[in-house]
Protein backbone atom coordinates (compact mmCIF):
# COMPACT_ATOMS: atom_id res chain seq x y z
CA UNK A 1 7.64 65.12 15.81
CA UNK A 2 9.39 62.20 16.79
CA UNK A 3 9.21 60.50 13.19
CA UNK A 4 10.69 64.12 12.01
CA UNK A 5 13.71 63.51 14.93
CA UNK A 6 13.91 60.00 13.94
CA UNK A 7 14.08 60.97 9.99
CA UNK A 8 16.88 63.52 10.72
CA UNK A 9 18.79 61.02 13.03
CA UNK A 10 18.63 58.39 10.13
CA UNK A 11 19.95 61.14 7.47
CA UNK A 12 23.02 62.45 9.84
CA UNK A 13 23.72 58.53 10.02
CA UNK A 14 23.56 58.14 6.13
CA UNK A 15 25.47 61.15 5.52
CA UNK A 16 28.39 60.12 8.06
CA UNK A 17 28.72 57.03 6.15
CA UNK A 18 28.60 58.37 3.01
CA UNK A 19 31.23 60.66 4.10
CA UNK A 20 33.30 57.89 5.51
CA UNK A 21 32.99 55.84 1.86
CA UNK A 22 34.34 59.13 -0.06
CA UNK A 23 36.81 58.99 2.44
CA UNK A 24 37.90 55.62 1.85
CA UNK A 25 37.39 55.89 -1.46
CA UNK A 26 39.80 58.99 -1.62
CA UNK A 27 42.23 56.91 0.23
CA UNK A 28 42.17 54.19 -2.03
CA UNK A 29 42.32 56.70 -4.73
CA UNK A 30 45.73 57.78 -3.42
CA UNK A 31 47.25 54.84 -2.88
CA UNK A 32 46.40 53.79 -6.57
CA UNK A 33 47.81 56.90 -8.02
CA UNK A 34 51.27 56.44 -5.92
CA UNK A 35 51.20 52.79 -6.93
CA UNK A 36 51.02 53.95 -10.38
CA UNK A 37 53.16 56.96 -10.21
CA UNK A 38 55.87 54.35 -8.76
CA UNK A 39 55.37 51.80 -11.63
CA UNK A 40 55.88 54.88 -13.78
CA UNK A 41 58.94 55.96 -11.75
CA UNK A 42 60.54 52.78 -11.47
CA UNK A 43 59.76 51.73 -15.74
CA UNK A 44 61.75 55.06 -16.30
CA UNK A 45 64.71 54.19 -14.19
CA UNK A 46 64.95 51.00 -15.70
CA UNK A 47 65.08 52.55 -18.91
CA UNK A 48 68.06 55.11 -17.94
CA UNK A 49 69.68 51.95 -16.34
CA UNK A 50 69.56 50.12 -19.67
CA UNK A 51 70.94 53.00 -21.88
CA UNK A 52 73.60 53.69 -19.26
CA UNK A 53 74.79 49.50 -19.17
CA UNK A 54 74.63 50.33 -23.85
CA UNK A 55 76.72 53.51 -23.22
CA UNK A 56 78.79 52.04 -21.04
CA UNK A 57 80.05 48.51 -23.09
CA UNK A 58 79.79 51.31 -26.57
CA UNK A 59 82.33 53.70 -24.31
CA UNK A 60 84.30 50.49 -23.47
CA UNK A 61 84.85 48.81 -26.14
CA UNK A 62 85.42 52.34 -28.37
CA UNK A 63 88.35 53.29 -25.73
CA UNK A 64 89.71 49.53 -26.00
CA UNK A 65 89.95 50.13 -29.80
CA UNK A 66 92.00 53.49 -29.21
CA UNK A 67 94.51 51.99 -26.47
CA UNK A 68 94.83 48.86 -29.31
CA UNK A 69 95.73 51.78 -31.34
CA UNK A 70 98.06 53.49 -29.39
CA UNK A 71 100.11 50.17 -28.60
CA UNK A 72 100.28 49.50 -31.97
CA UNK A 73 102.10 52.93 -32.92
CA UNK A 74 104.05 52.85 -29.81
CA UNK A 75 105.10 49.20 -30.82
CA UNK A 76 105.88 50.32 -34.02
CA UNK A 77 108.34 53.25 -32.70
CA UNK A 78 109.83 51.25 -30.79
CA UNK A 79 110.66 49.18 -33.61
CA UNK A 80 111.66 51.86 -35.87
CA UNK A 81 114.12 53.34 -33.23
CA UNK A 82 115.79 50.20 -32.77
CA UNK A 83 116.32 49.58 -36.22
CA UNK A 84 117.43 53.32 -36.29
CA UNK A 85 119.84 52.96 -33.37
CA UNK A 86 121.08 49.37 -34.57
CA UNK A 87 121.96 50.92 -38.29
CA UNK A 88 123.53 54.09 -36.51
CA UNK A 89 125.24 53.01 -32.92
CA UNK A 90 128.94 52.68 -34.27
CA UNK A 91 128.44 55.99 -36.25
CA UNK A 92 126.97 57.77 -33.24
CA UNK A 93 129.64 56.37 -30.78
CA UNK A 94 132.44 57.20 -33.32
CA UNK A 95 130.52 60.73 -33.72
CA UNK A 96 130.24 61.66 -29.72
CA UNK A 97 133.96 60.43 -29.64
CA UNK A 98 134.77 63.07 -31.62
CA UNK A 99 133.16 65.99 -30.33
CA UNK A 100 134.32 65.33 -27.34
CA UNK A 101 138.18 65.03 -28.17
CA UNK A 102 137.87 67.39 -30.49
């Protein structure tokens, strides 16, 4: 009888610290998988970062090309009305003149 005590005192020990290992174990488990899932996280943000910083200097340097653009045209108008107004002024002054007397 007391062996039989003794025998079932030993197994409740064993199975408490069995219990305890799976628990740790599960723990450790856990931790692993957050570690990973963070690895996982942070590789994909990097990722997004890095096509973001390509879109970015692509969106740049397209929109620098455009404004270039645009100068250029408004440069030129520019230069074609002066050239218009410097061919024209004495005809448009004489032409106001005379509307305006008239």
């Amino acid at each position: 009888m007391q062996n039989m005590i003794k025998r079932i005192v030993e197994a409740d020990n064993e199975a408490k610290a069995l219990e305890e290992a799976n628990r740790n174990a599960a723990e450790e488990e856990k931790k692993q998988i957050e570690k990973e899932a963070e690895a996982i996280y942070q590789k994909y943000m990097d990722e997004a970062r890095e096509e973001i910083a390509k879109s970015d200097a692509y969106l740049e340097k397209r929109t620098d090309r455009k404004l270039k653009n645009v100068a250029a045209k408004q440069e030129s108008a520019l230069i074609k009305l002066k050239s218009d107004y410097e061919q024209n002024r004495d005809r448009w002054v004489d032409e106001i003149v005379s509307r305006v007397v008239s």
